[in-house]
PDB file of N, CA and C in Angstrom:
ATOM      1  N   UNK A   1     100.849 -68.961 143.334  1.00  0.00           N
ATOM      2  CA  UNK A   1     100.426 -68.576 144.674  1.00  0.00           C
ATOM      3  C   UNK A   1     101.155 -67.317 145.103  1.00  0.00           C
ATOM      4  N   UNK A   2     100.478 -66.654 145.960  1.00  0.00           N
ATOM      5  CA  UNK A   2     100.874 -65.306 146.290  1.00  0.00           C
ATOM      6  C   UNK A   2     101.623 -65.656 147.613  1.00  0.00           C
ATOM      7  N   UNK A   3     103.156 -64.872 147.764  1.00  0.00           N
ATOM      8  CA  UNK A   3     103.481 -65.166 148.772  1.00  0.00           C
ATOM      9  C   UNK A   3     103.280 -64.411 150.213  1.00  0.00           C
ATOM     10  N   UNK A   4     103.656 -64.837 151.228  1.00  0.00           N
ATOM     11  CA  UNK A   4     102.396 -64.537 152.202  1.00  0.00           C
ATOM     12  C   UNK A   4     103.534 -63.377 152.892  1.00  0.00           C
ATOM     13  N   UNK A   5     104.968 -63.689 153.136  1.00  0.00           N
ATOM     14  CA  UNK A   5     106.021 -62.361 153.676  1.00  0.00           C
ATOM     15  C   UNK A   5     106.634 -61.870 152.869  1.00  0.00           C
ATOM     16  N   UNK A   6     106.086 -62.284 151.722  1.00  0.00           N
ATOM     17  CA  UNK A   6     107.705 -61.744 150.332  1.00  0.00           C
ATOM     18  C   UNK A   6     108.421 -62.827 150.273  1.00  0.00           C
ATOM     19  N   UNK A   7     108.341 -64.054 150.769  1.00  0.00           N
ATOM     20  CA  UNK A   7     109.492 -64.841 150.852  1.00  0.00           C
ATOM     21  C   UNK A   7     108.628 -66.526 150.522  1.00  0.00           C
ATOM     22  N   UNK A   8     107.793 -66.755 151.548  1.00  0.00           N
ATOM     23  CA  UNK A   8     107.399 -68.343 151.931  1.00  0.00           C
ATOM     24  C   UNK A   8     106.155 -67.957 151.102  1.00  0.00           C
ATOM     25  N   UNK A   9     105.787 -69.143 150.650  1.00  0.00           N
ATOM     26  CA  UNK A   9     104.703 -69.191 149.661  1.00  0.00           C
ATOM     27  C   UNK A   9     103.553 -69.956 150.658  1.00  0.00           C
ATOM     28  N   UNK A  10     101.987 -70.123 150.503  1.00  0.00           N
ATOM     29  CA  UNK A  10     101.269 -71.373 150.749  1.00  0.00           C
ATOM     30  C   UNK A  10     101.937 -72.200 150.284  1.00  0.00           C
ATOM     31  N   UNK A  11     102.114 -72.676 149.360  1.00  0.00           N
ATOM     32  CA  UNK A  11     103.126 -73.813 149.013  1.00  0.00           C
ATOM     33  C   UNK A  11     103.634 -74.562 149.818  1.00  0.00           C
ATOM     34  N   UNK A  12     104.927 -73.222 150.086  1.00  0.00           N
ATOM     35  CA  UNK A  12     106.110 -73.738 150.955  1.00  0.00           C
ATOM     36  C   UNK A  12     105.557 -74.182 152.572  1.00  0.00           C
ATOM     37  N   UNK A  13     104.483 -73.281 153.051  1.00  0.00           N
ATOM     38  CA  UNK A  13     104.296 -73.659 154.331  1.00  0.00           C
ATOM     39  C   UNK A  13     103.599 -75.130 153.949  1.00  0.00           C
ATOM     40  N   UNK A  14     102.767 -75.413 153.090  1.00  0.00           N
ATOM     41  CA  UNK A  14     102.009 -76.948 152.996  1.00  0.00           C
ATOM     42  C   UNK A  14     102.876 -78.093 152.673  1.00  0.00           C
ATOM     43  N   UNK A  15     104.001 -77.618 151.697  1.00  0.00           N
ATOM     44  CA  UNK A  15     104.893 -78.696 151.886  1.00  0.00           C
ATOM     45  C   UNK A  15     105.638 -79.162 153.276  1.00  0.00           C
ATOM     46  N   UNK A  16     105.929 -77.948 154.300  1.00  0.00           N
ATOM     47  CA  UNK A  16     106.208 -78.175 155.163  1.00  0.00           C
ATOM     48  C   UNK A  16     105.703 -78.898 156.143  1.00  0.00           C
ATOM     49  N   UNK A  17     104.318 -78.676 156.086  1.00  0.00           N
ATOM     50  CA  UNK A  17     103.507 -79.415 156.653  1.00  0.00           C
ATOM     51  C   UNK A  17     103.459 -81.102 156.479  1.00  0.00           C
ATOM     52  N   UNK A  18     103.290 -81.286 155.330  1.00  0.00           N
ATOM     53  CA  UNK A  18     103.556 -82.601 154.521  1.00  0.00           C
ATOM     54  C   UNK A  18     103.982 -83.556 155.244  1.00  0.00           C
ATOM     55  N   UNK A  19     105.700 -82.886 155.052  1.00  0.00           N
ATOM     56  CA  UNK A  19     107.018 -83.396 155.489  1.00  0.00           C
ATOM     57  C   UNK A  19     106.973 -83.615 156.981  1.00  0.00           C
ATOM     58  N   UNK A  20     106.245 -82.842 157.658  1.00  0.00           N
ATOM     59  CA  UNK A  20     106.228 -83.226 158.778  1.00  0.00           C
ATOM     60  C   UNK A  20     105.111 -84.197 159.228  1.00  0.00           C
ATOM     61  N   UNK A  21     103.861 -84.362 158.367  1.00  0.00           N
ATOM     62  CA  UNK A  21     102.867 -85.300 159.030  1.00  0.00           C
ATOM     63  C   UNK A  21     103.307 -86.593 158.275  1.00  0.00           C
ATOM     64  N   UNK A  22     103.905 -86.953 157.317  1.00  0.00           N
ATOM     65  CA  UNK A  22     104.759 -88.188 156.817  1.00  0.00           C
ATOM     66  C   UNK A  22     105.903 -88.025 157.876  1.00  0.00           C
ATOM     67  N   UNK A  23     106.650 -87.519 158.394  1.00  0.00           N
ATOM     68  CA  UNK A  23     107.286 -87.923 159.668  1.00  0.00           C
ATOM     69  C   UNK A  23     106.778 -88.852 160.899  1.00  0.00           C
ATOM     70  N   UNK A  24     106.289 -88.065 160.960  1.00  0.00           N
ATOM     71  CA  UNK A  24     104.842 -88.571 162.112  1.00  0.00           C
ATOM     72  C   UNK A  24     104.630 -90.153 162.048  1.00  0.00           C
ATOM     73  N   UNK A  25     104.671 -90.450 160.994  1.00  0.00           N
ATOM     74  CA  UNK A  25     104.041 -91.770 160.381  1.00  0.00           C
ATOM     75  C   UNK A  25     104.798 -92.791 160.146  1.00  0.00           C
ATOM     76  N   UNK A  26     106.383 -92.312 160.394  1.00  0.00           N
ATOM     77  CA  UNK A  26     107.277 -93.060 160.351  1.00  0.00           C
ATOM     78  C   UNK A  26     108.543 -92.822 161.349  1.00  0.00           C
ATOM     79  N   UNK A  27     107.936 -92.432 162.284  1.00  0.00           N
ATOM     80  CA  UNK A  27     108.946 -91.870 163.279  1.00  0.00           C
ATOM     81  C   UNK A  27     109.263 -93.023 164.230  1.00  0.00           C
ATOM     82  N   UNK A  28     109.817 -92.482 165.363  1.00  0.00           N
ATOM     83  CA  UNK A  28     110.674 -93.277 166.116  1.00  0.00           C
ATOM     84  C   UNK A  28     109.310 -93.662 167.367  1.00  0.00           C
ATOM     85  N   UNK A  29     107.978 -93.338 167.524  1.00  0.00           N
ATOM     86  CA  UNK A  29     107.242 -92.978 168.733  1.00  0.00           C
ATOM     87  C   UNK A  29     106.869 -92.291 169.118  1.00  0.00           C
ATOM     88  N   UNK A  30     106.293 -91.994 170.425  1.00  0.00           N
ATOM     89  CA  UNK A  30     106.099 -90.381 170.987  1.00  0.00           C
ATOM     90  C   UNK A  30     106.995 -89.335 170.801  1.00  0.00           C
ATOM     91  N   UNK A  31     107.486 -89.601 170.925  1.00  0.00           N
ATOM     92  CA  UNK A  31     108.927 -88.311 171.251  1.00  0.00           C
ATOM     93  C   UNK A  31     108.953 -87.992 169.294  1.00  0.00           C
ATOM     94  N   UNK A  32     109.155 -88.097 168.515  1.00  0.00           N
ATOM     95  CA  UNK A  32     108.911 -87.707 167.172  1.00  0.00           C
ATOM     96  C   UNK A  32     107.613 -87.297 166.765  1.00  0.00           C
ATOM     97  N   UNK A  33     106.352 -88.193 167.156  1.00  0.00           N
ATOM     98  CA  UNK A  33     105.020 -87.441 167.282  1.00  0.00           C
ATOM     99  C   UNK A  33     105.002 -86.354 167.623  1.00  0.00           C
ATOM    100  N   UNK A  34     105.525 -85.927 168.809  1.00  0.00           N
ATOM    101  CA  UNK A  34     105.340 -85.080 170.038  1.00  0.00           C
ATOM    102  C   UNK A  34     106.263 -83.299 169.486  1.00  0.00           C
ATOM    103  N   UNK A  35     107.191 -84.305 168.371  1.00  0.00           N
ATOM    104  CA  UNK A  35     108.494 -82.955 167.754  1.00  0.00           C
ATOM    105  C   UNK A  35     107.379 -82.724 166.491  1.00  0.00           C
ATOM    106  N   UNK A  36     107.295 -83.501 165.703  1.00  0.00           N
ATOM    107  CA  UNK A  36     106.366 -83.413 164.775  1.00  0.00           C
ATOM    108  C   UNK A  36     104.682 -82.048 165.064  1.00  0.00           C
ATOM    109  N   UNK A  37     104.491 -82.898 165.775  1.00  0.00           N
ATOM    110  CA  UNK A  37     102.909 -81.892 165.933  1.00  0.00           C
ATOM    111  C   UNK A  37     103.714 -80.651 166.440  1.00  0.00           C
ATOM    112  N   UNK A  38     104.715 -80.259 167.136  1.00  0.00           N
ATOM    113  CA  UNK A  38     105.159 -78.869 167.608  1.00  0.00           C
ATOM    114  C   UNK A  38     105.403 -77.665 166.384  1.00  0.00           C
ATOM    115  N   UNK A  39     106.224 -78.592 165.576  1.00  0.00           N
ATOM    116  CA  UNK A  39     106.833 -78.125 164.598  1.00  0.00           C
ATOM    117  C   UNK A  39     105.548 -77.824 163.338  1.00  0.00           C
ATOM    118  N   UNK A  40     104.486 -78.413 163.553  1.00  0.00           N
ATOM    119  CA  UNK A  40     103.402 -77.824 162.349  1.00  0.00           C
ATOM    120  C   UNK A  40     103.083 -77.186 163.001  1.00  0.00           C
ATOM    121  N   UNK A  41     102.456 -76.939 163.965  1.00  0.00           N
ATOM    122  CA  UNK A  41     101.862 -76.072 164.830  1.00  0.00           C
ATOM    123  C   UNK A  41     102.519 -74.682 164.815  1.00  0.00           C
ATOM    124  N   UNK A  42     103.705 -74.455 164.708  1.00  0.00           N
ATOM    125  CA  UNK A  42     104.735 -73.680 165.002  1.00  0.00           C
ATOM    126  C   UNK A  42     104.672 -73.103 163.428  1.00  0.00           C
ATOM    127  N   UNK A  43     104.790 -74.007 162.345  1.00  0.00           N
ATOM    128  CA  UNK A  43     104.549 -72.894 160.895  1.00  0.00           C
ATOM    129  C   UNK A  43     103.210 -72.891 160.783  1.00  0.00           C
ATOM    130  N   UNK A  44     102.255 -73.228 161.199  1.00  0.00           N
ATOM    131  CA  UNK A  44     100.441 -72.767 160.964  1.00  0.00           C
ATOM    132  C   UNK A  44     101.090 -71.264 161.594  1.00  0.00           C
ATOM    133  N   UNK A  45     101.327 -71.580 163.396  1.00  0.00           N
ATOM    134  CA  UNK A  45     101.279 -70.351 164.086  1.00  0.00           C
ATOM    135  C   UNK A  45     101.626 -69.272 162.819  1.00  0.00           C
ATOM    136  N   UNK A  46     103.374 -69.542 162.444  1.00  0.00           N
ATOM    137  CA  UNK A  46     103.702 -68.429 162.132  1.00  0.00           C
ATOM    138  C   UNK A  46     103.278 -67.572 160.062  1.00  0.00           C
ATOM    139  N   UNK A  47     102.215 -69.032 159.514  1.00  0.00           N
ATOM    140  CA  UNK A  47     101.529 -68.468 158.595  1.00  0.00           C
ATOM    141  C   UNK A  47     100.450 -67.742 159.074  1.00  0.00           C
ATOM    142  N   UNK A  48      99.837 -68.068 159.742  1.00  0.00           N
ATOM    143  CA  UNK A  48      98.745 -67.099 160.628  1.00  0.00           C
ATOM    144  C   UNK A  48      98.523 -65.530 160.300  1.00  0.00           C
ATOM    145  N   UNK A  49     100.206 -65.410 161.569  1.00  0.00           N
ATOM    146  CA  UNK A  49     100.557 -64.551 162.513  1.00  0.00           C
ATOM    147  C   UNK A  49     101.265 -63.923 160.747  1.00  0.00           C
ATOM    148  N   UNK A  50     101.591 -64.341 159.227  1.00  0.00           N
ATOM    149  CA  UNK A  50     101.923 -63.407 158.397  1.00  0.00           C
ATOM    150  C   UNK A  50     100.880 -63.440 157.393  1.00  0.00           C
ATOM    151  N   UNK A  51     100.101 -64.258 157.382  1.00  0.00           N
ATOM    152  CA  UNK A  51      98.528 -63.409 156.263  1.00  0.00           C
ATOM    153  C   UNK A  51      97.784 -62.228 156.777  1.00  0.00           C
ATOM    154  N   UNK A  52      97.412 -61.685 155.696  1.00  0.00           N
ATOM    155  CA  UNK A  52      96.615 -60.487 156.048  1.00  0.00           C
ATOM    156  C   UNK A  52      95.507 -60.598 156.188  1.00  0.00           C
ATOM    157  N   UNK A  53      94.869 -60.014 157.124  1.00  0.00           N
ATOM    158  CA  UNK A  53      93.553 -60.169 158.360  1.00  0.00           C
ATOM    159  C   UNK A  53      92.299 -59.730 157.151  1.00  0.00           C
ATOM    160  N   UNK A  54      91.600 -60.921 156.681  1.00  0.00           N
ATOM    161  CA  UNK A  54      90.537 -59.730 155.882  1.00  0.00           C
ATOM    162  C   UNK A  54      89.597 -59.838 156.920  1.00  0.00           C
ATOM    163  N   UNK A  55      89.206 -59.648 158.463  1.00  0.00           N
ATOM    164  CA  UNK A  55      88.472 -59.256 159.215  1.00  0.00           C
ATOM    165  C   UNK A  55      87.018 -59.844 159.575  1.00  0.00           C
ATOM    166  N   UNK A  56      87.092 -61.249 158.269  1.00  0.00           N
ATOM    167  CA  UNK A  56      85.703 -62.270 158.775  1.00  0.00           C
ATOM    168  C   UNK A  56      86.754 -63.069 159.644  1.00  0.00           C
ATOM    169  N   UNK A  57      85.324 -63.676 160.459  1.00  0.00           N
ATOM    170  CA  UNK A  57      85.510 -64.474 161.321  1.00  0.00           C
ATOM    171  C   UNK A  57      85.328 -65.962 161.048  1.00  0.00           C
ATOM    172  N   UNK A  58      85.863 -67.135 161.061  1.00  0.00           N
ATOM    173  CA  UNK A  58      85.314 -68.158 160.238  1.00  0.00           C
ATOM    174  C   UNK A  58      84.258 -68.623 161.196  1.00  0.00           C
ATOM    175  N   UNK A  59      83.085 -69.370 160.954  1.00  0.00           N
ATOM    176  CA  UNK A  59      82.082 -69.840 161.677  1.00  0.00           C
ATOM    177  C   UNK A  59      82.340 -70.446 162.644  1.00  0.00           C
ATOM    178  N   UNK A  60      82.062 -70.971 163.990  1.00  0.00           N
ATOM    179  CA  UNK A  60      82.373 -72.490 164.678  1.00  0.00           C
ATOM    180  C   UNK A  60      82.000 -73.408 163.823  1.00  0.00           C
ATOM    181  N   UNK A  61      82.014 -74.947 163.899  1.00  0.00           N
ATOM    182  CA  UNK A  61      81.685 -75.998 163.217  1.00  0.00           C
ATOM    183  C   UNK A  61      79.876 -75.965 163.948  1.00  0.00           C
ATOM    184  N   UNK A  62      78.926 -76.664 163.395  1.00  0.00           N
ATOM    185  CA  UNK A  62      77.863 -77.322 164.105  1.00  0.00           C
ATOM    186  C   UNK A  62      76.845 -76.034 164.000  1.00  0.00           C
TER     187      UNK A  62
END
């Protein structure tokens, strides 16, 4: 896999992801749900915000 800053791979951000939705699943309740969904949200954001734009738009669903 090609890495996306020179540094973090897809990989690395999907494992991250992982690790955090198996958290989720064994957490303490809301309050770990609530850290959980921030924290993927937060490396989607910042894989996003470092792939390069090839300028399509993806469809809506429906």
């Amino acid at each position: 896999m090609s890495a996306i800053d020179g540094k973090t791979t897809s990989a690395d951000v999907f494992s991250k992801v992982g690790a955090a939705a198996q958290a989720v699943t064994v957490g303490d309740g809301e309050r770990a749900g609530a850290e959980t969904i921030s924290s993927v949200a937060a490396v989607l954001a910042k894989e996003r915000s470092l792939a390069p734009h090839s300028g399509r738009r993806l469809k809506p669903p429906g």
